[in-house]
PDB file of N, CA and C in Angstrom:
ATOM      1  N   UNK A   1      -9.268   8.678  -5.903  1.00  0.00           N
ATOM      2  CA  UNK A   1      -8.039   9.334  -6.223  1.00  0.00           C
ATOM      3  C   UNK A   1      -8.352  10.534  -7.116  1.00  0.00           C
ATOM      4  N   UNK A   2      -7.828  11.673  -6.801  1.00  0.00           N
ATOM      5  CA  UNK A   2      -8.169  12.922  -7.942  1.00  0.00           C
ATOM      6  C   UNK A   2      -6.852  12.703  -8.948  1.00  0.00           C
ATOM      7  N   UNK A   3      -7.637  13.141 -10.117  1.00  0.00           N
ATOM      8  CA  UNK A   3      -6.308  13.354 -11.118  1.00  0.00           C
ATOM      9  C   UNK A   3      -6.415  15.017 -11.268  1.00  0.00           C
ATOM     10  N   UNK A   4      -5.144  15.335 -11.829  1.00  0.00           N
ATOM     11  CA  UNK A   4      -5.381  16.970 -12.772  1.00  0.00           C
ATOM     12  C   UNK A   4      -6.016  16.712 -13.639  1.00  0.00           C
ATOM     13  N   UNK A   5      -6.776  18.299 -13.771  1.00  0.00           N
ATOM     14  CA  UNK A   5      -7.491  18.695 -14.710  1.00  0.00           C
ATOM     15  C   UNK A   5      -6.922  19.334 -15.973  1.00  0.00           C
ATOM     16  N   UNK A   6      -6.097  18.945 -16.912  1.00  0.00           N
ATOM     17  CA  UNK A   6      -5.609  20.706 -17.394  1.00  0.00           C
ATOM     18  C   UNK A   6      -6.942  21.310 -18.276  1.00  0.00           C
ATOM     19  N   UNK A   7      -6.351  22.686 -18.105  1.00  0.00           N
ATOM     20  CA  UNK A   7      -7.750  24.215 -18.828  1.00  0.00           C
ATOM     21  C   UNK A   7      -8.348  23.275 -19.465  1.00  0.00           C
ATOM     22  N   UNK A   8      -7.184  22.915 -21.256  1.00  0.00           N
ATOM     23  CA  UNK A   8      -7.977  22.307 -22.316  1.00  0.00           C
ATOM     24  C   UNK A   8      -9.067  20.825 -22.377  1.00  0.00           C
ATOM     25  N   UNK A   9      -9.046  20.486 -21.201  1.00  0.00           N
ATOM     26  CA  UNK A   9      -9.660  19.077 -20.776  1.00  0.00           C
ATOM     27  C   UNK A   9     -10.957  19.118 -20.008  1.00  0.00           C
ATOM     28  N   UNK A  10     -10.817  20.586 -19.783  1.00  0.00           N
ATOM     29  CA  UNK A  10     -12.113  21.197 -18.990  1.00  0.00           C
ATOM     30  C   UNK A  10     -12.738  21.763 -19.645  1.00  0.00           C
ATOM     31  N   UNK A  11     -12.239  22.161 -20.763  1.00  0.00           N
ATOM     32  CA  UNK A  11     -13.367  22.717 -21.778  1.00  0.00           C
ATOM     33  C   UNK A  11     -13.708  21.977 -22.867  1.00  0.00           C
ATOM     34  N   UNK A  12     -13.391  20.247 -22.880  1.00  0.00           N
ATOM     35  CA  UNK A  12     -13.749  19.801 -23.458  1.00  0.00           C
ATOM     36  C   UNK A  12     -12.684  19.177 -24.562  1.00  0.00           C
ATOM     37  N   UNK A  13     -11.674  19.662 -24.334  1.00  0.00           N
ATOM     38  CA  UNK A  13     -10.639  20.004 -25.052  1.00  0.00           C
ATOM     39  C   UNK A  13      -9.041  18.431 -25.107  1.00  0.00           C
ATOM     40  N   UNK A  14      -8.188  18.079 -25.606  1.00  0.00           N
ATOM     41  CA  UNK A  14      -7.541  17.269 -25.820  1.00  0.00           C
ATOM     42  C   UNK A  14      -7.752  16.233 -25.783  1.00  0.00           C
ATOM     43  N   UNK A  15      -9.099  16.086 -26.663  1.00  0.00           N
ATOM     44  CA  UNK A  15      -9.496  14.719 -27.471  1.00  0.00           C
ATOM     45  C   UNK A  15     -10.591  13.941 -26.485  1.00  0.00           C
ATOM     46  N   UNK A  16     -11.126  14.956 -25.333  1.00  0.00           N
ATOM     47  CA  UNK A  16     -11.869  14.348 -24.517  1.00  0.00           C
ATOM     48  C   UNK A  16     -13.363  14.632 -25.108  1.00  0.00           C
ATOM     49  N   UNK A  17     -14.301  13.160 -25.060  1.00  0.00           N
ATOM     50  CA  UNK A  17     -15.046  12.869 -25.679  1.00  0.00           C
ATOM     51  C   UNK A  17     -16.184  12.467 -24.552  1.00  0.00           C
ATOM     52  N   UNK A  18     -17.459  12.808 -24.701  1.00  0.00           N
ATOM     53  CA  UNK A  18     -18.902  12.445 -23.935  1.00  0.00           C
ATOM     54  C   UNK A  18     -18.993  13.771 -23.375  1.00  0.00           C
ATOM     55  N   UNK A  19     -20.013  13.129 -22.593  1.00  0.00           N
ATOM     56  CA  UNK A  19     -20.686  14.463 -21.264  1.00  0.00           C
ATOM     57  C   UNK A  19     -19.800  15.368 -20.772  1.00  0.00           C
ATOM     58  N   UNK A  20     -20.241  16.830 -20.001  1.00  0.00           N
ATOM     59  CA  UNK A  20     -19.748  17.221 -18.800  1.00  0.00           C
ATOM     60  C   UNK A  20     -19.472  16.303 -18.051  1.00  0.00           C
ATOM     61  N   UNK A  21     -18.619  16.542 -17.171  1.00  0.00           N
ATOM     62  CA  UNK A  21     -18.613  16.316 -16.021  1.00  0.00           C
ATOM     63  C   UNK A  21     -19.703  17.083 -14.801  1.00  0.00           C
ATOM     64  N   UNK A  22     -19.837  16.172 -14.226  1.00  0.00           N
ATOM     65  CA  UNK A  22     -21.306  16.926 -12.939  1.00  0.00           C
ATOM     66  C   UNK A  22     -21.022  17.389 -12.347  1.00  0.00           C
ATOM     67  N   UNK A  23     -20.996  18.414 -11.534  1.00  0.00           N
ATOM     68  CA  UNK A  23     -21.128  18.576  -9.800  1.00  0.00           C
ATOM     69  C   UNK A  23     -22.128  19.245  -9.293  1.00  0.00           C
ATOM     70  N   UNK A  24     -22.343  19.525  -8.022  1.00  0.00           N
ATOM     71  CA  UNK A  24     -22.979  19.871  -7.148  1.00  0.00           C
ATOM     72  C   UNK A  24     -22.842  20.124  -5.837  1.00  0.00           C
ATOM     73  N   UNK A  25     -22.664  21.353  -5.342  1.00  0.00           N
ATOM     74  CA  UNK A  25     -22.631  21.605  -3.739  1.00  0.00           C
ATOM     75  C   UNK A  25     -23.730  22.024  -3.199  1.00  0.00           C
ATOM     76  N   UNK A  26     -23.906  21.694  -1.913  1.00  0.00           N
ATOM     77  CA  UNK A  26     -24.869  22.447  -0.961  1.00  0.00           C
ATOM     78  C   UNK A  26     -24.799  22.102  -0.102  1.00  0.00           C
ATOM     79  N   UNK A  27     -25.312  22.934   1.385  1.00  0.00           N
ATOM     80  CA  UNK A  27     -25.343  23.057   2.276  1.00  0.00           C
ATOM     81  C   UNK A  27     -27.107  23.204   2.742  1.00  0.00           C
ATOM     82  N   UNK A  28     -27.083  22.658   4.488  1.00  0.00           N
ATOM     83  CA  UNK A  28     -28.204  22.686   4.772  1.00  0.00           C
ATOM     84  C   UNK A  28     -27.378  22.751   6.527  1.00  0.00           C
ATOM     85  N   UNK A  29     -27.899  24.392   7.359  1.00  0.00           N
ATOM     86  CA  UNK A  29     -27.648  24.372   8.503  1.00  0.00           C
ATOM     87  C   UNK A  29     -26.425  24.453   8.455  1.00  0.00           C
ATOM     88  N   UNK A  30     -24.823  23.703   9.511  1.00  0.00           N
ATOM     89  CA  UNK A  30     -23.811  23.693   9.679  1.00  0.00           C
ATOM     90  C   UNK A  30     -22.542  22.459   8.510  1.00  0.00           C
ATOM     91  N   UNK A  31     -23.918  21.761   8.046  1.00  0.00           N
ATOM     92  CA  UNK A  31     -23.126  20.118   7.032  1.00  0.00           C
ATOM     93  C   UNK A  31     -23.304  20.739   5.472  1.00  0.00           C
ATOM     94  N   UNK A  32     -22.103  20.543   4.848  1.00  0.00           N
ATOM     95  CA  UNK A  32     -21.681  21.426   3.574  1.00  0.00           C
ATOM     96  C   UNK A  32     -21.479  19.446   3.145  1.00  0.00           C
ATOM     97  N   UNK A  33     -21.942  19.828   1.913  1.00  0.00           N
ATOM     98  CA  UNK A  33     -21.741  18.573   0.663  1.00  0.00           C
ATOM     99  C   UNK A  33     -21.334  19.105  -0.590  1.00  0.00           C
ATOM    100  N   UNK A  34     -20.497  18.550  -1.276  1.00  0.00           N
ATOM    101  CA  UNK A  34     -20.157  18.044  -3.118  1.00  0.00           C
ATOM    102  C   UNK A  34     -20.008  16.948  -3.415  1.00  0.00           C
ATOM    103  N   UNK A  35     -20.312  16.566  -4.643  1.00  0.00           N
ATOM    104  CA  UNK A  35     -20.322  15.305  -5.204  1.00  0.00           C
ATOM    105  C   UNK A  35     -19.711  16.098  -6.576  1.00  0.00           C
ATOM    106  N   UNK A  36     -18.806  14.861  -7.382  1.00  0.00           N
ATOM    107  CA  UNK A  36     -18.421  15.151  -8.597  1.00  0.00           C
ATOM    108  C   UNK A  36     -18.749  13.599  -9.300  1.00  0.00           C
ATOM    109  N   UNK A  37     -19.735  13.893 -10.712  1.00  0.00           N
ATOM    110  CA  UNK A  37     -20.006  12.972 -11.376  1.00  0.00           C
ATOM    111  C   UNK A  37     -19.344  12.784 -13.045  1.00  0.00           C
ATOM    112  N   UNK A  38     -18.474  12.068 -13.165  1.00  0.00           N
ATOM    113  CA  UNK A  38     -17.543  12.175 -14.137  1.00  0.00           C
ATOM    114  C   UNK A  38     -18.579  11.795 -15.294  1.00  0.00           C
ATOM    115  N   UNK A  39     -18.242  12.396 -16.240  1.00  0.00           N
ATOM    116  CA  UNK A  39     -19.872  12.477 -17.557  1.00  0.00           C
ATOM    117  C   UNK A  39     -20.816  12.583 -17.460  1.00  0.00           C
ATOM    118  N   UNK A  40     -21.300  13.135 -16.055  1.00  0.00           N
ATOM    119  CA  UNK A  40     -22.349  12.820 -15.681  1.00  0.00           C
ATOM    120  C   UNK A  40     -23.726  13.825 -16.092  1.00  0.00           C
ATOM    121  N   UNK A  41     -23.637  14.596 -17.068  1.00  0.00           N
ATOM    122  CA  UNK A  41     -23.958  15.932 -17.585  1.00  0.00           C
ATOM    123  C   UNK A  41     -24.111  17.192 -16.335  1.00  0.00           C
ATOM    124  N   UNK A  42     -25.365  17.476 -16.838  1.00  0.00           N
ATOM    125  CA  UNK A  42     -26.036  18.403 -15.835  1.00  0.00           C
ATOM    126  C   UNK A  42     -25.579  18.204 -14.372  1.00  0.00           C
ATOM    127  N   UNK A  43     -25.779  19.051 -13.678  1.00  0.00           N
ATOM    128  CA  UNK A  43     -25.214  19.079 -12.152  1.00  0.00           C
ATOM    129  C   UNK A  43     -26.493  18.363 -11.574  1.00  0.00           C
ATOM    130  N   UNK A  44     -27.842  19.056 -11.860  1.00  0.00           N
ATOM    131  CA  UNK A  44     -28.789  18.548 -10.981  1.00  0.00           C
ATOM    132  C   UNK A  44     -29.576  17.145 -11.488  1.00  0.00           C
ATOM    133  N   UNK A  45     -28.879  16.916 -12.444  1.00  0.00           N
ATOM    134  CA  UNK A  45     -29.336  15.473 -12.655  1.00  0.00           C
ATOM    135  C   UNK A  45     -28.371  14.421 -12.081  1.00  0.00           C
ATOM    136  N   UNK A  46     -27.633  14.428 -11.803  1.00  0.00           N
ATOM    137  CA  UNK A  46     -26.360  13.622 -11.898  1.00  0.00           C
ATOM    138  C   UNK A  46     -26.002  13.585  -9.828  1.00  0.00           C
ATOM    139  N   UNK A  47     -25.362  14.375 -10.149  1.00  0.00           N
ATOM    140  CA  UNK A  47     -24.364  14.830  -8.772  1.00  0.00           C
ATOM    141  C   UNK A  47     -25.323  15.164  -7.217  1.00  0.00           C
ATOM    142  N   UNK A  48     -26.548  16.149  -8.036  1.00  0.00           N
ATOM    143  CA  UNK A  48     -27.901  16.347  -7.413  1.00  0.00           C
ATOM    144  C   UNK A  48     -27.972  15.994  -6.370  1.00  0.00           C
ATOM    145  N   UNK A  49     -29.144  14.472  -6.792  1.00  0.00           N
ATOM    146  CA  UNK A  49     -29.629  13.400  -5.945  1.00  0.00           C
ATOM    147  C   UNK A  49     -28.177  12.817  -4.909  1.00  0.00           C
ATOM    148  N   UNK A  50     -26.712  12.887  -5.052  1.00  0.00           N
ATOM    149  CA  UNK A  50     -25.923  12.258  -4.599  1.00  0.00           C
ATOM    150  C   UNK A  50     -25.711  13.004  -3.371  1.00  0.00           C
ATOM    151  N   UNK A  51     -25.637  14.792  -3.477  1.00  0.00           N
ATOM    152  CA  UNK A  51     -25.346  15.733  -2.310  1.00  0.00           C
ATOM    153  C   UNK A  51     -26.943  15.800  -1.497  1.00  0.00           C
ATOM    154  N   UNK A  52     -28.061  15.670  -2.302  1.00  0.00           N
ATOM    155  CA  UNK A  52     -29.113  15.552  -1.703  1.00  0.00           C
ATOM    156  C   UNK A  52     -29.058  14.538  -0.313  1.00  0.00           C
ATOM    157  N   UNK A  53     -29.152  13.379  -0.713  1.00  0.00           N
ATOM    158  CA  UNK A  53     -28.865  11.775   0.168  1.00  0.00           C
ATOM    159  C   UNK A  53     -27.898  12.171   1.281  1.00  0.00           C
ATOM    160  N   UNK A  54     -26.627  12.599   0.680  1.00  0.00           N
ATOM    161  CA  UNK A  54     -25.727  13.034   1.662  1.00  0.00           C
ATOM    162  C   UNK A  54     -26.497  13.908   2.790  1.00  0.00           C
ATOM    163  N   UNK A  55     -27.119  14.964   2.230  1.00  0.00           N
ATOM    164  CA  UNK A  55     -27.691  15.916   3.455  1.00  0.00           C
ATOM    165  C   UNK A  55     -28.768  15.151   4.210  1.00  0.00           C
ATOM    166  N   UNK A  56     -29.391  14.560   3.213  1.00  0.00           N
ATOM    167  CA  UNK A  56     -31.001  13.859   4.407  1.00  0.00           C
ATOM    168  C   UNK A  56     -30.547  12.909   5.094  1.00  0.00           C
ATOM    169  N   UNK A  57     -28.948  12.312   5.318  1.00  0.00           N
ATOM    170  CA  UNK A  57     -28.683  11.135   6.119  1.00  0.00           C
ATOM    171  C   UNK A  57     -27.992  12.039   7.401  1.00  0.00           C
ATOM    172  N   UNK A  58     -27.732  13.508   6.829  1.00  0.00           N
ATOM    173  CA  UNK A  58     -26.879  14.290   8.430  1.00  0.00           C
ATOM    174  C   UNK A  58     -27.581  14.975   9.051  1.00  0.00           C
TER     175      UNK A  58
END
């Protein structure tokens, strides 16, 4: 399920506490991937390996 984001919650903002949030897109050929990793810091640590897997299984 997605929730809203508001601005101040994305920058860290209305009392929200830990990590970034992750993501990561990419593409390989015609198959496009994202993954979103909630606290998950860094994009390529986190979300990374998740759009990676996605591509080496299509």
């Amino acid at each position: 399920m997605l929730r809203r984001v508001g601005y101040e919650d994305r920058l860290g903002g209305g009392g929200r506490a830990g990590r970034p949030d992750s993501w990561f897109t990419a593409y390989r050929g015609d198959v496009a991937a994202a993954a979103v990793v909630p606290e998950g810091g860094h994009g390529s640590e986190a979300a990374g390996p998740v759009v990676s897997a996605v591509l080496a299984a299509g």
